[in-house]
C-alpha atoms as a PDB file:
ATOM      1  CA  UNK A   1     237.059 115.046 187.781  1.00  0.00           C
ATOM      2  CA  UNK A   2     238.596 118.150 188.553  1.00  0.00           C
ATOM      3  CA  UNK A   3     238.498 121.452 187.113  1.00  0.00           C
ATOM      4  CA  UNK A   4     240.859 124.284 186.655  1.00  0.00           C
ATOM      5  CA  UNK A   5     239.171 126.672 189.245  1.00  0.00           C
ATOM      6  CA  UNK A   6     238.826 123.948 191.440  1.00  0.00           C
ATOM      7  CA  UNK A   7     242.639 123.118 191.633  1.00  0.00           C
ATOM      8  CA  UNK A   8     243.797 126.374 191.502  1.00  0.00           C
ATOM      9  CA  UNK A   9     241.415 127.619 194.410  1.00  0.00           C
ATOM     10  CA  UNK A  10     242.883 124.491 196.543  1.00  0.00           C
ATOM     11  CA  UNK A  11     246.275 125.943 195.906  1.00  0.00           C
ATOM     12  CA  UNK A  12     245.696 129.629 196.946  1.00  0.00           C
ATOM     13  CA  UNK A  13     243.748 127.739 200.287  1.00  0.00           C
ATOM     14  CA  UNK A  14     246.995 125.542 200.940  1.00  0.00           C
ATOM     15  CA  UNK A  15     249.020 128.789 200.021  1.00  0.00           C
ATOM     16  CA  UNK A  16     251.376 126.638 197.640  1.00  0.00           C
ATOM     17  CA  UNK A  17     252.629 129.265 195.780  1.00  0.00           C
ATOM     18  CA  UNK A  18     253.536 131.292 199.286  1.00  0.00           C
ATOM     19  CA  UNK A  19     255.351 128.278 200.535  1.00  0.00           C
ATOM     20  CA  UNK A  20     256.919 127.718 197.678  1.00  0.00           C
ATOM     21  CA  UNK A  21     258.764 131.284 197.624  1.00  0.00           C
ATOM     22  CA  UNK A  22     259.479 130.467 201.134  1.00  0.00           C
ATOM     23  CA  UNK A  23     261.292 127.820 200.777  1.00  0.00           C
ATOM     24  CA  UNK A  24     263.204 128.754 197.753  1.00  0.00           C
ATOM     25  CA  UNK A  25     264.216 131.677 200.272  1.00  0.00           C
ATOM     26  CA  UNK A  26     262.962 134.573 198.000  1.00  0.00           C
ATOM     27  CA  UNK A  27     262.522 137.749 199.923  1.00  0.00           C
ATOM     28  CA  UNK A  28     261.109 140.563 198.554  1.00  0.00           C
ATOM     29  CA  UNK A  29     258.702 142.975 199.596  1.00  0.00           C
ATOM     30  CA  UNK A  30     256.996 141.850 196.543  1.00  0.00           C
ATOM     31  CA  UNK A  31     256.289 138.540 197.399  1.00  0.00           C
ATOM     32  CA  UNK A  32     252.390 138.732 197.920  1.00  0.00           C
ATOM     33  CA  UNK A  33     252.225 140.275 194.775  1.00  0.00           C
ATOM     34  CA  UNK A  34     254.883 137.834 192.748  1.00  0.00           C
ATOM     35  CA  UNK A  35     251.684 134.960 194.293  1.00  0.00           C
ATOM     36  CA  UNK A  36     249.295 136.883 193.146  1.00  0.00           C
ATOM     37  CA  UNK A  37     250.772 137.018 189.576  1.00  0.00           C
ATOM     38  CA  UNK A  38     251.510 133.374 189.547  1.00  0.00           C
ATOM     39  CA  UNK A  39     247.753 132.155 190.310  1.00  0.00           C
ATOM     40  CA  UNK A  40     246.798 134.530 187.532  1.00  0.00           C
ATOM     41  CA  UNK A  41     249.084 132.837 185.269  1.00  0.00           C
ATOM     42  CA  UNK A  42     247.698 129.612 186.150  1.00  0.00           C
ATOM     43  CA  UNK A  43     243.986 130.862 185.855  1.00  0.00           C
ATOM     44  CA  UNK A  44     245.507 131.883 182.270  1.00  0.00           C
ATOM     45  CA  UNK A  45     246.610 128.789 181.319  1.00  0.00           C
ATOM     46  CA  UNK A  46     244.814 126.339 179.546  1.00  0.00           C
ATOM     47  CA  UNK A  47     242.673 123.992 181.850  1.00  0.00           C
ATOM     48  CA  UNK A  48     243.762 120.605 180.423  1.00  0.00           C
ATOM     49  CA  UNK A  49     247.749 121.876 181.092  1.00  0.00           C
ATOM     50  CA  UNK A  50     246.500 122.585 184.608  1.00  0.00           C
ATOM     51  CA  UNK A  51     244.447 119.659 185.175  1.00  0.00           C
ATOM     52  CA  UNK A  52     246.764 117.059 183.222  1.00  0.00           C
ATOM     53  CA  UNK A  53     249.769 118.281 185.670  1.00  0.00           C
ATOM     54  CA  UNK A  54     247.576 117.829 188.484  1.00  0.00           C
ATOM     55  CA  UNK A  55     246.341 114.641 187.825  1.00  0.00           C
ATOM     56  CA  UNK A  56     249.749 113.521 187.148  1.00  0.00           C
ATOM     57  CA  UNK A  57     251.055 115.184 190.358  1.00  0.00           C
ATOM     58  CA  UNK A  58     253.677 117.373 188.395  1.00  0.00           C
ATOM     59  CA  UNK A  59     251.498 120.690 189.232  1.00  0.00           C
ATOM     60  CA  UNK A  60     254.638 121.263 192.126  1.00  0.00           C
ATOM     61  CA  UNK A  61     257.415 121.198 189.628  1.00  0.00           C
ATOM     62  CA  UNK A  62     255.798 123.110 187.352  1.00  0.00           C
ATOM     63  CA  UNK A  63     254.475 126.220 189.749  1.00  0.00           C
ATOM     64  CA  UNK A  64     258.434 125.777 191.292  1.00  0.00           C
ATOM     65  CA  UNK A  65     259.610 126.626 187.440  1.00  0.00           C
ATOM     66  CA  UNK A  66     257.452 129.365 187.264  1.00  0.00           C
ATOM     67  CA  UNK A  67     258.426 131.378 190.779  1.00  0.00           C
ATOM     68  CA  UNK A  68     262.121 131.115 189.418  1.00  0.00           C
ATOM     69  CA  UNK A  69     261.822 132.208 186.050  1.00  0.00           C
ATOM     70  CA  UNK A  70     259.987 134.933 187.528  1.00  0.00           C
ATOM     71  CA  UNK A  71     262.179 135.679 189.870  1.00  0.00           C
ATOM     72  CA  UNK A  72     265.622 134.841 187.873  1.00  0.00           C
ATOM     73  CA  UNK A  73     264.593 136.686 184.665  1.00  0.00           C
ATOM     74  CA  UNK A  74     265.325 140.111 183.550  1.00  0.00           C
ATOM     75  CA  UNK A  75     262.342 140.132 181.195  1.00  0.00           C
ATOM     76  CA  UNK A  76     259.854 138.506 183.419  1.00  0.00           C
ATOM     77  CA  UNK A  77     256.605 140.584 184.057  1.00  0.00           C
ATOM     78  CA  UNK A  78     257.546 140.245 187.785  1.00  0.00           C
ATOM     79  CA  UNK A  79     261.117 141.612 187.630  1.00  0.00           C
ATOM     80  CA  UNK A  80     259.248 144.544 184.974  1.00  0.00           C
ATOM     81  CA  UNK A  81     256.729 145.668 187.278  1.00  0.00           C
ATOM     82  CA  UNK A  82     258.195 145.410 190.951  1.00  0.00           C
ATOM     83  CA  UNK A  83     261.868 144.404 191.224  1.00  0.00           C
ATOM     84  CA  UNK A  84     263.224 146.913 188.385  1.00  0.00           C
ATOM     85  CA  UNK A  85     261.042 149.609 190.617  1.00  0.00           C
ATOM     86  CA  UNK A  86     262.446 148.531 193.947  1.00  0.00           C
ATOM     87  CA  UNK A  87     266.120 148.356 192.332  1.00  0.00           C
ATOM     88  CA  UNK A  88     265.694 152.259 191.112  1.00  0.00           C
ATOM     89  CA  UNK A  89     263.989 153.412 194.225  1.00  0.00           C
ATOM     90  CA  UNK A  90     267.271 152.507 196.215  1.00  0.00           C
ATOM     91  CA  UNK A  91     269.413 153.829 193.800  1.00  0.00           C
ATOM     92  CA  UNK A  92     267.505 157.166 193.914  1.00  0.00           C
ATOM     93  CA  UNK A  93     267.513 156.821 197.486  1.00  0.00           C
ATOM     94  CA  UNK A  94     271.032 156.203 198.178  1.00  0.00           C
ATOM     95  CA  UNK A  95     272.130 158.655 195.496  1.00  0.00           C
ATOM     96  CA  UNK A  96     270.166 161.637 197.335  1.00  0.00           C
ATOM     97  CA  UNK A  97     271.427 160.139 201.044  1.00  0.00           C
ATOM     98  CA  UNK A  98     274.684 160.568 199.475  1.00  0.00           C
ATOM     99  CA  UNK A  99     274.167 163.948 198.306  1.00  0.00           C
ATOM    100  CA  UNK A 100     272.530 165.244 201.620  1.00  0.00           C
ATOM    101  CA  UNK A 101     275.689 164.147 203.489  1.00  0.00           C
ATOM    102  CA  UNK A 102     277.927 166.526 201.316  1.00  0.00           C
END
């Protein structure tokens, strides 16, 4: 029988979460972290969720639901702690280019 840590380690060696972010063509400078914060999450959750989607080979759809609510909400931790930074850090940016050029 498998365990939690023993699933979720397979997934960080098979980089599933990495791929998956790939191919749902999210690019962000973020993206190592955004993995990072998703393997927590699953080390958060409780182990028979994680080992009863496993063993009923949903674990895919489930980590795929959780990169784009992360990436699609507003009020995810992800889009709190890196995009909303990014997304100010240009506008500051761009304001002060704008300003230099006058």
């Amino acid at each position: 029988m498998n365990s939690k840590h023993s699933i979720i380690n397979e997934l960080a060696k098979q980089k599933v979460v990495e791929k998956t972010l790939s191919n749902l063509g999210v690019s962000s400078p973020y993206c190592k972290d955004l993995s990072q914060d998703i393997y927590i999450e699953l080390l958060n959750k409780p182990d028979d969720l994680i080992v009863g989607l496993y063993e009923r080979n949903e674990h895919m759809y489930y980590i795929v639901r959780m990169v784009k609510n992360n990436v699609n909400s507003l009020t995810s931790p992800y889009y709190k702690n890196y995009e909303k930074f990014r997304k100010t850090t240009e506008e500051i940016n761009e304001n002060t280019k704008n300003f230099n050029n006058q």
